[in-house]
PDBML (XML) file of the C-alpha atoms, coordinates in Angstrom:
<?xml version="1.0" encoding="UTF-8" ?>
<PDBx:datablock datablockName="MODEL"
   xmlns:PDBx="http://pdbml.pdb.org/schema/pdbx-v50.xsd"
   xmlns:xsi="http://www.w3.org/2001/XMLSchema-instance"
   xsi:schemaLocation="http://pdbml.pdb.org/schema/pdbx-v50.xsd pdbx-v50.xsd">
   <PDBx:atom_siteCategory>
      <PDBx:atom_site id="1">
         <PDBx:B_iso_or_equiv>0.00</PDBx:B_iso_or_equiv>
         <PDBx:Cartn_x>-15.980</PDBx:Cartn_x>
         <PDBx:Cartn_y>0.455</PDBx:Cartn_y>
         <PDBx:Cartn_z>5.064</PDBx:Cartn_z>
         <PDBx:auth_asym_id>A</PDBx:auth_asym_id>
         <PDBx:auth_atom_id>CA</PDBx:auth_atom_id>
         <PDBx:auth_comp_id>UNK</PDBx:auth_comp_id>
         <PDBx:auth_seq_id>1</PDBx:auth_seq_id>
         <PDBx:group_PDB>ATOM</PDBx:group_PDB>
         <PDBx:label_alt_id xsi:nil="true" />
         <PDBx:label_asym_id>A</PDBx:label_asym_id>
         <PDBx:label_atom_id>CA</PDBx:label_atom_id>
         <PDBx:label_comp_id>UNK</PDBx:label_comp_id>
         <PDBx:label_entity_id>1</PDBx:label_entity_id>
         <PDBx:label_seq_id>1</PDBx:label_seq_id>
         <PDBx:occupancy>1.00</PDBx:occupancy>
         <PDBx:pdbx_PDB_model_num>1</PDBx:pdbx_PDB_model_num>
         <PDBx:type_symbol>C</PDBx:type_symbol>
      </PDBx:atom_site>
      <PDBx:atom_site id="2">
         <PDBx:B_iso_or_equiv>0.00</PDBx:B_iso_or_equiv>
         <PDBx:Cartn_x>-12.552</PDBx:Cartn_x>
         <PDBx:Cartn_y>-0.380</PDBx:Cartn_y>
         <PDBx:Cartn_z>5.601</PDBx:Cartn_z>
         <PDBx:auth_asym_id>A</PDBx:auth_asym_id>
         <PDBx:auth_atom_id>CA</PDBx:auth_atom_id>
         <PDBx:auth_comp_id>UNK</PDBx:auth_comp_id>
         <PDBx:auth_seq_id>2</PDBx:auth_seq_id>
         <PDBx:group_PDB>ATOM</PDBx:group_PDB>
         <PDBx:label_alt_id xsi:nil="true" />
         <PDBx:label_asym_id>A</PDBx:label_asym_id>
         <PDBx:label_atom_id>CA</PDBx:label_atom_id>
         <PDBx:label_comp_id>UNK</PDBx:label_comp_id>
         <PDBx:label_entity_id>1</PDBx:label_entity_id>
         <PDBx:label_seq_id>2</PDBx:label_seq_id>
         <PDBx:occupancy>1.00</PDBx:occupancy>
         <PDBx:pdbx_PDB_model_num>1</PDBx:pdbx_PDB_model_num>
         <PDBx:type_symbol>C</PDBx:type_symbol>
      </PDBx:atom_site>
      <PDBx:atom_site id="3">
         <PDBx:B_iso_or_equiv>0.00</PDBx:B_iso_or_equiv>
         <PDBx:Cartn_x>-11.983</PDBx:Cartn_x>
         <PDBx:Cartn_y>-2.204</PDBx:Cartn_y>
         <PDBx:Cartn_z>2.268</PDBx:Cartn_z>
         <PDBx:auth_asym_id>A</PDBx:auth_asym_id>
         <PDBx:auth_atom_id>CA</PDBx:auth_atom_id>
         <PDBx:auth_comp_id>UNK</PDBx:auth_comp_id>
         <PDBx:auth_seq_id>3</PDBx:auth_seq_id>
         <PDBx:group_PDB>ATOM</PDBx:group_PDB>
         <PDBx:label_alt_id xsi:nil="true" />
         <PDBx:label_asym_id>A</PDBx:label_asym_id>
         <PDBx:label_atom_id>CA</PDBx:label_atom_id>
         <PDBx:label_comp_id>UNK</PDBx:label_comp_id>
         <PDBx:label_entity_id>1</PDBx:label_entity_id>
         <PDBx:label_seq_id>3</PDBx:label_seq_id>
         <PDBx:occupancy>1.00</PDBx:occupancy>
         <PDBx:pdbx_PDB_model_num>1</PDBx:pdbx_PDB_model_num>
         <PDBx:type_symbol>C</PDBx:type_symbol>
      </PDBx:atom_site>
      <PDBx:atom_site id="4">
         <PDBx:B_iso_or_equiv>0.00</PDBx:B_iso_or_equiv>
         <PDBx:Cartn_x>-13.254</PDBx:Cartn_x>
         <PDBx:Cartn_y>0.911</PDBx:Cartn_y>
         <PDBx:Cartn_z>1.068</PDBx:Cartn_z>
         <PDBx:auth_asym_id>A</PDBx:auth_asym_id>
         <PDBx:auth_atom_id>CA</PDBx:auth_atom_id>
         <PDBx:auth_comp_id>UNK</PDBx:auth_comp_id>
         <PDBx:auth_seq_id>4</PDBx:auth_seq_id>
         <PDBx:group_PDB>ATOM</PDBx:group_PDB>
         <PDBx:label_alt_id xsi:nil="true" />
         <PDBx:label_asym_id>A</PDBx:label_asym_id>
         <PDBx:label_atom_id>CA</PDBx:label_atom_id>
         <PDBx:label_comp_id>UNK</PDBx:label_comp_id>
         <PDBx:label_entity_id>1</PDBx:label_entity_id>
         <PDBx:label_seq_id>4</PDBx:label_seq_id>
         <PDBx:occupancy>1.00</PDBx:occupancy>
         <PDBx:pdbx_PDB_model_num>1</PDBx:pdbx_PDB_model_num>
         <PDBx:type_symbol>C</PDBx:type_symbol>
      </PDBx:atom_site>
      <PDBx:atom_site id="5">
         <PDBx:B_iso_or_equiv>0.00</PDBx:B_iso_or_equiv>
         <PDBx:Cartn_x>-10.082</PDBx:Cartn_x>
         <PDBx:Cartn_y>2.820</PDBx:Cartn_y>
         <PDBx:Cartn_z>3.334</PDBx:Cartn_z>
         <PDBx:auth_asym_id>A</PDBx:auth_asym_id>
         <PDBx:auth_atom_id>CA</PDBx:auth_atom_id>
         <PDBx:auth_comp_id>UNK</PDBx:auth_comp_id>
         <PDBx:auth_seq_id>5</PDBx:auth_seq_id>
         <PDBx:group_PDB>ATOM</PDBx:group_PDB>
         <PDBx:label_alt_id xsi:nil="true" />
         <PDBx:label_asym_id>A</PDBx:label_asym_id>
         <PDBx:label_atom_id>CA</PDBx:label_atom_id>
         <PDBx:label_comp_id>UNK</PDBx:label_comp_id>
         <PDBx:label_entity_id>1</PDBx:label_entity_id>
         <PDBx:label_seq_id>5</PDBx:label_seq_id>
         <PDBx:occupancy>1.00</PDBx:occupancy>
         <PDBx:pdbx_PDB_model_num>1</PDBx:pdbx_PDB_model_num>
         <PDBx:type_symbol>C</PDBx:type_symbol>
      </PDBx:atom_site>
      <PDBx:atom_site id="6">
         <PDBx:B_iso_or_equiv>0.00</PDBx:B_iso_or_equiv>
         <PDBx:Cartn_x>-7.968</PDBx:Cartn_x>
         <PDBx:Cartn_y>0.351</PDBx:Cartn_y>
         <PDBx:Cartn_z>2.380</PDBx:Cartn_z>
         <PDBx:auth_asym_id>A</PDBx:auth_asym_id>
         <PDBx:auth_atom_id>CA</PDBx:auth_atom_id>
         <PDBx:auth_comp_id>UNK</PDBx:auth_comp_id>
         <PDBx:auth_seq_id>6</PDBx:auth_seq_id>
         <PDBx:group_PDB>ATOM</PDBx:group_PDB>
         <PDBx:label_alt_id xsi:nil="true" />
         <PDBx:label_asym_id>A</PDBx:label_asym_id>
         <PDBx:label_atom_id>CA</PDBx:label_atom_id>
         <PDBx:label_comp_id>UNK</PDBx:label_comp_id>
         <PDBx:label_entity_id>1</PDBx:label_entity_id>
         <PDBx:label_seq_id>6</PDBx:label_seq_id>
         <PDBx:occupancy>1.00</PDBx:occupancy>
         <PDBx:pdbx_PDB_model_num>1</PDBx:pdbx_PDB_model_num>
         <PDBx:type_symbol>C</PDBx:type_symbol>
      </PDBx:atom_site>
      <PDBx:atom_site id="7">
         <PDBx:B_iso_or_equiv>0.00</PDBx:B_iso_or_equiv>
         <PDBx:Cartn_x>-8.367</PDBx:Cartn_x>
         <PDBx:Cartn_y>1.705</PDBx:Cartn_y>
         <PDBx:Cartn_z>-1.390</PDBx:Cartn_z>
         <PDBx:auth_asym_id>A</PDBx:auth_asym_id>
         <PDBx:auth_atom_id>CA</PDBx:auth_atom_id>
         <PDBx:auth_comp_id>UNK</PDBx:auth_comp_id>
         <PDBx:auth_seq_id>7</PDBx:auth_seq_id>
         <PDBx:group_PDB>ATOM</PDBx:group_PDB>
         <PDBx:label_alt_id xsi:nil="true" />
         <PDBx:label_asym_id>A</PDBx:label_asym_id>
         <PDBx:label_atom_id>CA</PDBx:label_atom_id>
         <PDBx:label_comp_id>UNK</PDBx:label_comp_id>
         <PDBx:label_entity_id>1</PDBx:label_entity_id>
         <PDBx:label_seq_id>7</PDBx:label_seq_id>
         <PDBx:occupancy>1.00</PDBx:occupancy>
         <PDBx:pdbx_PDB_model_num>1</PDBx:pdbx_PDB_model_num>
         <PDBx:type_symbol>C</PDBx:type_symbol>
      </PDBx:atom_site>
      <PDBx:atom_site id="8">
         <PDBx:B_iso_or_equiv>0.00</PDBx:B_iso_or_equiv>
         <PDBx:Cartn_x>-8.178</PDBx:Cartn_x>
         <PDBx:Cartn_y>4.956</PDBx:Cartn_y>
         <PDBx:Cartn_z>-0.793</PDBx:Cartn_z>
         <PDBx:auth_asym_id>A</PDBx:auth_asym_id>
         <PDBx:auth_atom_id>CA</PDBx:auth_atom_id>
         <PDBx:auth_comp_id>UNK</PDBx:auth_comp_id>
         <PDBx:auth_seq_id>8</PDBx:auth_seq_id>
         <PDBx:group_PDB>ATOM</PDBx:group_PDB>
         <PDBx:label_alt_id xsi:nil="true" />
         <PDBx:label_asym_id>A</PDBx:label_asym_id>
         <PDBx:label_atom_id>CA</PDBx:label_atom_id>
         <PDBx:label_comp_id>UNK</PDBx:label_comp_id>
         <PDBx:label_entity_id>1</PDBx:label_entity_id>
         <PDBx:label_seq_id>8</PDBx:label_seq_id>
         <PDBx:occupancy>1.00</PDBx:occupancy>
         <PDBx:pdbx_PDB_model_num>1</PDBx:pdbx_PDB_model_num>
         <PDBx:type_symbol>C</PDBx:type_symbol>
      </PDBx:atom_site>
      <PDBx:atom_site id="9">
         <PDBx:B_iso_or_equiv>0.00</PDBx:B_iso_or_equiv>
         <PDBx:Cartn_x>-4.999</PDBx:Cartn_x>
         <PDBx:Cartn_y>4.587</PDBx:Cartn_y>
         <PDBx:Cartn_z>2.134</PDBx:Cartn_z>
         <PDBx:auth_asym_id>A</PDBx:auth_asym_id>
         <PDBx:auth_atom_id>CA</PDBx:auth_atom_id>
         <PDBx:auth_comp_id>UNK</PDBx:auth_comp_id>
         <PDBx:auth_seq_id>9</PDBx:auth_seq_id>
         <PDBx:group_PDB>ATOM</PDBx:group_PDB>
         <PDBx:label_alt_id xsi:nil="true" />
         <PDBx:label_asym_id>A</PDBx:label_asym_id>
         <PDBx:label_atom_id>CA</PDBx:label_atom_id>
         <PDBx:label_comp_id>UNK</PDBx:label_comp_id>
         <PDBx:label_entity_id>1</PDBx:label_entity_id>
         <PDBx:label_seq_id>9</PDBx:label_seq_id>
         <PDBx:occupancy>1.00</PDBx:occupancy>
         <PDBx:pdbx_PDB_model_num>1</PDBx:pdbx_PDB_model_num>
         <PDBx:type_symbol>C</PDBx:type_symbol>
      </PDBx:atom_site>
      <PDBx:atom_site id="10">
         <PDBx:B_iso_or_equiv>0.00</PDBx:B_iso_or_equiv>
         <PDBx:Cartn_x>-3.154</PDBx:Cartn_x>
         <PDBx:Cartn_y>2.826</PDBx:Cartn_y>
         <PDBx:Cartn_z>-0.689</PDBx:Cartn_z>
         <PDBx:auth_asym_id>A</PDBx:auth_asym_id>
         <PDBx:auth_atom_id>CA</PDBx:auth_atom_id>
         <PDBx:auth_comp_id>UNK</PDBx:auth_comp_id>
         <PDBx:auth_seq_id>10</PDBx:auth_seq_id>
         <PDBx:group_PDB>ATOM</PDBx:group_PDB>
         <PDBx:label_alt_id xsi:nil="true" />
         <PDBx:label_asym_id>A</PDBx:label_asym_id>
         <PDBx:label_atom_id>CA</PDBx:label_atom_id>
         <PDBx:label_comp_id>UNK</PDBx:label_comp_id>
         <PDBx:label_entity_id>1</PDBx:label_entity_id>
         <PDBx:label_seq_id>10</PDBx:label_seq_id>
         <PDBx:occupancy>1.00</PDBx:occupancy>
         <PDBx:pdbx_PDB_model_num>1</PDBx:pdbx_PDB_model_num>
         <PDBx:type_symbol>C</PDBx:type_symbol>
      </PDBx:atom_site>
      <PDBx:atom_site id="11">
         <PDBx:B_iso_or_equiv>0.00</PDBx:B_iso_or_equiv>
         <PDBx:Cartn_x>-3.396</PDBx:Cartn_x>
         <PDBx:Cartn_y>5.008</PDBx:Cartn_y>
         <PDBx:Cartn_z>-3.587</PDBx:Cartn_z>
         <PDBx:auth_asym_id>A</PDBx:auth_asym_id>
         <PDBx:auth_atom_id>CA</PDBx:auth_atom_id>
         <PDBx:auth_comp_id>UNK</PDBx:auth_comp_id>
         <PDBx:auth_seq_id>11</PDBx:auth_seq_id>
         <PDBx:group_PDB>ATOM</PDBx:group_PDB>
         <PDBx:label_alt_id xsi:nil="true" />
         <PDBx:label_asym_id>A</PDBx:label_asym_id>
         <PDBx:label_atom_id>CA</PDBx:label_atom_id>
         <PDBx:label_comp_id>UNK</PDBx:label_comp_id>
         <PDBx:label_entity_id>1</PDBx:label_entity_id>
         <PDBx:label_seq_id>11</PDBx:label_seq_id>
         <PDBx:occupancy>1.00</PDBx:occupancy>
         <PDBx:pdbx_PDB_model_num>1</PDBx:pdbx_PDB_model_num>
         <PDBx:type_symbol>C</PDBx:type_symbol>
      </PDBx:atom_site>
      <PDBx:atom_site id="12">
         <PDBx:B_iso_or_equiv>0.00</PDBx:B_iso_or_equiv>
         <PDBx:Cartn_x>-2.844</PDBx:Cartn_x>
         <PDBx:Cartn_y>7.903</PDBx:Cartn_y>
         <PDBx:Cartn_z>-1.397</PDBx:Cartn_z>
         <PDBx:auth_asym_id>A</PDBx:auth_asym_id>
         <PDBx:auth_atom_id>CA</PDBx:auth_atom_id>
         <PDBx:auth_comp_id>UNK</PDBx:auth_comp_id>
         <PDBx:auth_seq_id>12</PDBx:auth_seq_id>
         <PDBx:group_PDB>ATOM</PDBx:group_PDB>
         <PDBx:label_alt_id xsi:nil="true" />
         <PDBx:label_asym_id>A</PDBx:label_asym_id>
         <PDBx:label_atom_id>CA</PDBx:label_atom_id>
         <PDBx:label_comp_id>UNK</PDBx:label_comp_id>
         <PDBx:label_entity_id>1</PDBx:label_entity_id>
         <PDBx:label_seq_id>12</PDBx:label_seq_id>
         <PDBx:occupancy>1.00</PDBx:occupancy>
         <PDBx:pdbx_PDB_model_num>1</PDBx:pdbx_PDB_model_num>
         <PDBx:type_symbol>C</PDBx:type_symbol>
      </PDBx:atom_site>
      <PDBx:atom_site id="13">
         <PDBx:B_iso_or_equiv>0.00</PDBx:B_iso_or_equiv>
         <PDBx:Cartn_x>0.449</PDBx:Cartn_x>
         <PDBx:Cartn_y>6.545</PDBx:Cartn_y>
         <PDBx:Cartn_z>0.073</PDBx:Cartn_z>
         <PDBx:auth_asym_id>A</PDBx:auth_asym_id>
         <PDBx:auth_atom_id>CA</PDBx:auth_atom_id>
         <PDBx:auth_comp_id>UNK</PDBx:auth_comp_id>
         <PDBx:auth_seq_id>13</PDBx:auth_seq_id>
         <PDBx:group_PDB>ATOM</PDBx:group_PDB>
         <PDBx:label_alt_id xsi:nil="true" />
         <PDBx:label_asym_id>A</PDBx:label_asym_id>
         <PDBx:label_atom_id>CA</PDBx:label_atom_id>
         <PDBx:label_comp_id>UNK</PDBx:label_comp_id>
         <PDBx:label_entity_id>1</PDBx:label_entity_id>
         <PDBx:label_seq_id>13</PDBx:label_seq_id>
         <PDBx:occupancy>1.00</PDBx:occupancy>
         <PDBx:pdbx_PDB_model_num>1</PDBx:pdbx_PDB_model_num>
         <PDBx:type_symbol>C</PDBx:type_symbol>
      </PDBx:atom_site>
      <PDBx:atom_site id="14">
         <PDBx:B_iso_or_equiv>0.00</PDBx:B_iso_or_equiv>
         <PDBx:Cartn_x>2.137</PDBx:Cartn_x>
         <PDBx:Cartn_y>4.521</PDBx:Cartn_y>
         <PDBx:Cartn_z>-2.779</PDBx:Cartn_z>
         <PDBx:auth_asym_id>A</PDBx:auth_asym_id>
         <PDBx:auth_atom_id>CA</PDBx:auth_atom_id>
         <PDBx:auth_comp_id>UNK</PDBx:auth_comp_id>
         <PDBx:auth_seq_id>14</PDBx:auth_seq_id>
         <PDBx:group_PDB>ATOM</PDBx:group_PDB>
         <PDBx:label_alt_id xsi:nil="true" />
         <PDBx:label_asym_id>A</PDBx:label_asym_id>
         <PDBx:label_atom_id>CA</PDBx:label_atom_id>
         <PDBx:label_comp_id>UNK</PDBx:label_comp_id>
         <PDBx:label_entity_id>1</PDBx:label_entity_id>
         <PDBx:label_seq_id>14</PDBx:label_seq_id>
         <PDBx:occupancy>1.00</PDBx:occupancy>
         <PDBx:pdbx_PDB_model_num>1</PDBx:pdbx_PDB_model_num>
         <PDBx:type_symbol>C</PDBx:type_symbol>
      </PDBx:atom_site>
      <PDBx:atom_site id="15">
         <PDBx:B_iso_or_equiv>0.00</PDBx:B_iso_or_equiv>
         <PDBx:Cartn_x>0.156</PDBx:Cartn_x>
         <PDBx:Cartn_y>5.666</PDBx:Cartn_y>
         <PDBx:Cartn_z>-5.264</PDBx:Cartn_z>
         <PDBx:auth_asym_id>A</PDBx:auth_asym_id>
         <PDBx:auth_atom_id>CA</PDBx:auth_atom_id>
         <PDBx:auth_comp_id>UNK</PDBx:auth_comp_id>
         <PDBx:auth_seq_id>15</PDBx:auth_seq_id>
         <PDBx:group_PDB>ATOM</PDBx:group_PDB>
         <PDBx:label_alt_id xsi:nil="true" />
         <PDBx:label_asym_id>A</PDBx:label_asym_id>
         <PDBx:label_atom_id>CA</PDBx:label_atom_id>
         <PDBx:label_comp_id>UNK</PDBx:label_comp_id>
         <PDBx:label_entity_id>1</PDBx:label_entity_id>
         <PDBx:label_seq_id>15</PDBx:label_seq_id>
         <PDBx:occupancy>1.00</PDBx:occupancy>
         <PDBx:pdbx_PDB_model_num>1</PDBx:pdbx_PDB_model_num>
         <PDBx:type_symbol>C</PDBx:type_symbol>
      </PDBx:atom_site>
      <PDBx:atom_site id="16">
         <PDBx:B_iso_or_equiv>0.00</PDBx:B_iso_or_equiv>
         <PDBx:Cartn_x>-1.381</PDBx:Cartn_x>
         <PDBx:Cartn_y>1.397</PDBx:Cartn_y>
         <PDBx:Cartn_z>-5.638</PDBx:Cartn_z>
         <PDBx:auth_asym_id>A</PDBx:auth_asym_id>
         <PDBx:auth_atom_id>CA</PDBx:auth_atom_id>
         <PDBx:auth_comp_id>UNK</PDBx:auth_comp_id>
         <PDBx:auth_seq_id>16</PDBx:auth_seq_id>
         <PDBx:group_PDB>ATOM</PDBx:group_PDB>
         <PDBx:label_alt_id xsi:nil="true" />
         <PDBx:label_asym_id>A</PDBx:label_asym_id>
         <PDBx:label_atom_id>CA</PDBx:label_atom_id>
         <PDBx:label_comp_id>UNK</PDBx:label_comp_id>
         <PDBx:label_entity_id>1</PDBx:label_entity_id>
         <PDBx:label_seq_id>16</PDBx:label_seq_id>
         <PDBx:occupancy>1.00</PDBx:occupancy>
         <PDBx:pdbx_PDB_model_num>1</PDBx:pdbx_PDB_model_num>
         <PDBx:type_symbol>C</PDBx:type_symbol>
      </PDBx:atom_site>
      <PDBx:atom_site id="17">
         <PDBx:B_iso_or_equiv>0.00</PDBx:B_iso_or_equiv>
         <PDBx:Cartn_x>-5.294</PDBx:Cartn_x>
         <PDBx:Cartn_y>1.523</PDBx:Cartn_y>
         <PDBx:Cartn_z>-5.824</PDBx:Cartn_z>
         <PDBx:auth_asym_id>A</PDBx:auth_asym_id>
         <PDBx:auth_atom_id>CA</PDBx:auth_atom_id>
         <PDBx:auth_comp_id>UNK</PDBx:auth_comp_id>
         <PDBx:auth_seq_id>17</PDBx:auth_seq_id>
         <PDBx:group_PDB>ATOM</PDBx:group_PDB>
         <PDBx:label_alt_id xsi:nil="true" />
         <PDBx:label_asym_id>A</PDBx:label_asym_id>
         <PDBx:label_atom_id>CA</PDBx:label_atom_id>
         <PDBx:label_comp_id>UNK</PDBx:label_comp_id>
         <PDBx:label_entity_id>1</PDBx:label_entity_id>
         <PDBx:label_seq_id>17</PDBx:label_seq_id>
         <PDBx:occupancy>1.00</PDBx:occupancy>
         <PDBx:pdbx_PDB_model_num>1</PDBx:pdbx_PDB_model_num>
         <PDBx:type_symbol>C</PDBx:type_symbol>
      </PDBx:atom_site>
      <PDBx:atom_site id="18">
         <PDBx:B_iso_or_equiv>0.00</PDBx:B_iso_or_equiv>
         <PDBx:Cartn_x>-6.076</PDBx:Cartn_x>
         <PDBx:Cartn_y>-1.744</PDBx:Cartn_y>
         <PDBx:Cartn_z>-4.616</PDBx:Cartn_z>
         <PDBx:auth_asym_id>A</PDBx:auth_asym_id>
         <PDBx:auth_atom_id>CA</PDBx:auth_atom_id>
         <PDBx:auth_comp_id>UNK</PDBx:auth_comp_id>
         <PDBx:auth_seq_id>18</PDBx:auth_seq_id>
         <PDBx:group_PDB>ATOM</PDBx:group_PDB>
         <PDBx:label_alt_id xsi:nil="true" />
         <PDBx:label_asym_id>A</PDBx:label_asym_id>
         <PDBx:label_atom_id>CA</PDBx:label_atom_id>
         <PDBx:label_comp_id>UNK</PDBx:label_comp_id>
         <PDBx:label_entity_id>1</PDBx:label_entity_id>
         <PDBx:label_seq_id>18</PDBx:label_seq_id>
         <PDBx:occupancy>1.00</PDBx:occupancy>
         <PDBx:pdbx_PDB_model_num>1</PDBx:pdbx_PDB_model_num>
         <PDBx:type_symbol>C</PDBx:type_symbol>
      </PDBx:atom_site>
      <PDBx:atom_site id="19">
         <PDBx:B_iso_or_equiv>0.00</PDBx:B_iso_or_equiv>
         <PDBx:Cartn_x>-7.851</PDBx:Cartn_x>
         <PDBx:Cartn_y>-3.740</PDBx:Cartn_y>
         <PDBx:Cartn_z>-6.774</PDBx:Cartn_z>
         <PDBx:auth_asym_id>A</PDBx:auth_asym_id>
         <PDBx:auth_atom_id>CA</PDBx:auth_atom_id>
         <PDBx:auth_comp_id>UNK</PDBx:auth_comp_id>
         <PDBx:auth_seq_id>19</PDBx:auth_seq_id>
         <PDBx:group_PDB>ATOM</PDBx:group_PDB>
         <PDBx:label_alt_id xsi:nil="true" />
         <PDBx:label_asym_id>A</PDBx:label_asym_id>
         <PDBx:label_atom_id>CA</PDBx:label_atom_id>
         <PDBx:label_comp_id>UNK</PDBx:label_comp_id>
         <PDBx:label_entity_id>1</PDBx:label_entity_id>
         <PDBx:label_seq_id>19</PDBx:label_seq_id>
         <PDBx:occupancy>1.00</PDBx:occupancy>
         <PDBx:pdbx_PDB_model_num>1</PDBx:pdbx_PDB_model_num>
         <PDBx:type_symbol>C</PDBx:type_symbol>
      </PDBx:atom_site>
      <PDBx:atom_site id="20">
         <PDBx:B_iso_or_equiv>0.00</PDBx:B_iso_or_equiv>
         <PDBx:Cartn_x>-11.174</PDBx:Cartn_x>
         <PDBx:Cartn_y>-5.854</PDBx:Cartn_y>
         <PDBx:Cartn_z>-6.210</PDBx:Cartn_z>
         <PDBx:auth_asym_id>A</PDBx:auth_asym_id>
         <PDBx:auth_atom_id>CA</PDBx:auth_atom_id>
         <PDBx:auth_comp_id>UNK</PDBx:auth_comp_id>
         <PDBx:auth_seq_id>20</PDBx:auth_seq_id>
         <PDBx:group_PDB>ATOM</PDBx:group_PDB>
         <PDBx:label_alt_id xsi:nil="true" />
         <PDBx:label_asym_id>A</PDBx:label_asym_id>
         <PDBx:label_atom_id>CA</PDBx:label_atom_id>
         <PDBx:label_comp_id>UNK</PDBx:label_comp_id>
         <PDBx:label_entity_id>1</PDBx:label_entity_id>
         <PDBx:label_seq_id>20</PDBx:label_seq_id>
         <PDBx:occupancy>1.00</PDBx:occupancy>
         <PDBx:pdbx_PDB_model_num>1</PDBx:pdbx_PDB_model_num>
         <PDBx:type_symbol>C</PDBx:type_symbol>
      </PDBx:atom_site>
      <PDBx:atom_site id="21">
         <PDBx:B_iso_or_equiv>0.00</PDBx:B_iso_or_equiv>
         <PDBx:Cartn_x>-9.306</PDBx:Cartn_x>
         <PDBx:Cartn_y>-9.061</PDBx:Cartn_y>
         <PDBx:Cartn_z>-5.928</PDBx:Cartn_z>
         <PDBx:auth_asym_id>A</PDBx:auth_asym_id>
         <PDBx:auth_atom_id>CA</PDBx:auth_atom_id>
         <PDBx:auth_comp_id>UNK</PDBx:auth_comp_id>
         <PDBx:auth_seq_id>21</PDBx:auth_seq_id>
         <PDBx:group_PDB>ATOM</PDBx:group_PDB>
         <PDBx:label_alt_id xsi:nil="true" />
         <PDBx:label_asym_id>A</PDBx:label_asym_id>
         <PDBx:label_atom_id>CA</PDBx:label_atom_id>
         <PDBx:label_comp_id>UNK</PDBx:label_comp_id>
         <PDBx:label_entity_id>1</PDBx:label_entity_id>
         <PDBx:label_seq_id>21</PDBx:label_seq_id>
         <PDBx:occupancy>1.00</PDBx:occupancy>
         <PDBx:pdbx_PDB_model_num>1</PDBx:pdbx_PDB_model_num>
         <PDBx:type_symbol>C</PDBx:type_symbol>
      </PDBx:atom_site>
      <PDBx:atom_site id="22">
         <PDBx:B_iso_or_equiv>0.00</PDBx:B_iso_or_equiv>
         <PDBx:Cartn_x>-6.510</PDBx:Cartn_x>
         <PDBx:Cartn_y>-7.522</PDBx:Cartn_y>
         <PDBx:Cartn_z>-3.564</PDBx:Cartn_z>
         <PDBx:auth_asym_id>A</PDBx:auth_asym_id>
         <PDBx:auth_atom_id>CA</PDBx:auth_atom_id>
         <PDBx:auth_comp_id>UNK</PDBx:auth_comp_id>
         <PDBx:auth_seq_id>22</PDBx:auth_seq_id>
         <PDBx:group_PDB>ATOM</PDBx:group_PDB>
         <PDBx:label_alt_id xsi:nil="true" />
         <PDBx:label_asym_id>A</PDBx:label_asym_id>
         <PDBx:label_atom_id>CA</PDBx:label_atom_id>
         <PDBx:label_comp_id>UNK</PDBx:label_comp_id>
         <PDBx:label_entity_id>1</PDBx:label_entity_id>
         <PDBx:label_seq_id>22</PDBx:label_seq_id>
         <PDBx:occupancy>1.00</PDBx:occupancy>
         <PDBx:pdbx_PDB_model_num>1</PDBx:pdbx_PDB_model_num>
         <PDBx:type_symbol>C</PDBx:type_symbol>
      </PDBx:atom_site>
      <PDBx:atom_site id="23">
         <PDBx:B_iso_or_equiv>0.00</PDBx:B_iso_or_equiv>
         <PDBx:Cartn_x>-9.483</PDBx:Cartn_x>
         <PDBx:Cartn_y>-6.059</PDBx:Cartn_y>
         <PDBx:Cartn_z>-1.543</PDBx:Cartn_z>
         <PDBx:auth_asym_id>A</PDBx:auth_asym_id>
         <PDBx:auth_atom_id>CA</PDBx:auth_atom_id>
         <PDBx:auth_comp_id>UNK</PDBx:auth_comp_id>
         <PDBx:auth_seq_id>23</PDBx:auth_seq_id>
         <PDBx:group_PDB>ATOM</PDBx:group_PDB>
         <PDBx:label_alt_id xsi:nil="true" />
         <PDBx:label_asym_id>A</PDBx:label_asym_id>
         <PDBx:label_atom_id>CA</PDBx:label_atom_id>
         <PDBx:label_comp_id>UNK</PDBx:label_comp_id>
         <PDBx:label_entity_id>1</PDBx:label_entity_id>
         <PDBx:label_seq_id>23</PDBx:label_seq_id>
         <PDBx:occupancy>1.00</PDBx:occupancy>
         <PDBx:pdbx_PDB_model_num>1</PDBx:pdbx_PDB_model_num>
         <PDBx:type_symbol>C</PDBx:type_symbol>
      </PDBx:atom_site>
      <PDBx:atom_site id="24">
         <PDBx:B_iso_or_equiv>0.00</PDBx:B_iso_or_equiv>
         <PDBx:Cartn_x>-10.784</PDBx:Cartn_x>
         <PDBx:Cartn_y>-9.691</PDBx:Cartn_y>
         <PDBx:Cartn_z>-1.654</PDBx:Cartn_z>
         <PDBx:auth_asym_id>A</PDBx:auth_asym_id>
         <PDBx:auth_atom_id>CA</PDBx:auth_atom_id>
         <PDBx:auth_comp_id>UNK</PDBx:auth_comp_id>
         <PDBx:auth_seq_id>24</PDBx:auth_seq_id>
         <PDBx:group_PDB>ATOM</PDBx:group_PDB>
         <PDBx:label_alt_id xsi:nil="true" />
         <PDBx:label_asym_id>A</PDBx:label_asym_id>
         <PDBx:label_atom_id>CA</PDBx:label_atom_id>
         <PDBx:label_comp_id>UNK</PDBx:label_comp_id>
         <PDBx:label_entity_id>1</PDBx:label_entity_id>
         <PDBx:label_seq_id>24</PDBx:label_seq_id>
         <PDBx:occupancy>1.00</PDBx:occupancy>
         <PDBx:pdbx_PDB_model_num>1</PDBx:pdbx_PDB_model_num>
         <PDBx:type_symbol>C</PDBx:type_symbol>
      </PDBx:atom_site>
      <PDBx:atom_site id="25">
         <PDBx:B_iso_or_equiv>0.00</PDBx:B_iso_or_equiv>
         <PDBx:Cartn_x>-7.882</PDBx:Cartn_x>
         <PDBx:Cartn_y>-11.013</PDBx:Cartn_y>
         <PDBx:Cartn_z>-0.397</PDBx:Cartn_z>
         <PDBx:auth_asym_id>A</PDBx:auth_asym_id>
         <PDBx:auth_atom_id>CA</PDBx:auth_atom_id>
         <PDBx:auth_comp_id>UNK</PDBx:auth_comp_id>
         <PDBx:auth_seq_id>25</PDBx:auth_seq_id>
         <PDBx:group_PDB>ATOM</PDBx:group_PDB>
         <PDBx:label_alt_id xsi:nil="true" />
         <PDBx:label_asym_id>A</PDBx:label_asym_id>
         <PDBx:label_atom_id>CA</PDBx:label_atom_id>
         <PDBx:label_comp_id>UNK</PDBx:label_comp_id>
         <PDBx:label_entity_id>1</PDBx:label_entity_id>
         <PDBx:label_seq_id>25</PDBx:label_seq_id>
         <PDBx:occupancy>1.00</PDBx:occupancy>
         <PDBx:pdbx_PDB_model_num>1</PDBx:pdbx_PDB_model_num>
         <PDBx:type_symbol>C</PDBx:type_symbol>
      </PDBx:atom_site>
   </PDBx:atom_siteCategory>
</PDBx:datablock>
């Protein structure tokens, strides 16, 4: 759940949608 936040937190404030391998990291 919060990898899945994580996505959505960073396309909505600098426009970055974390990829898989950042959300790996």
């Amino acid at each position: 759940r919060f990898c899945a936040l994580a996505r959505e937190v960073s396309a909505r404030a600098l426009d970055e949608r974390a990829y898989d391998t950042q959300l790996k990291g």
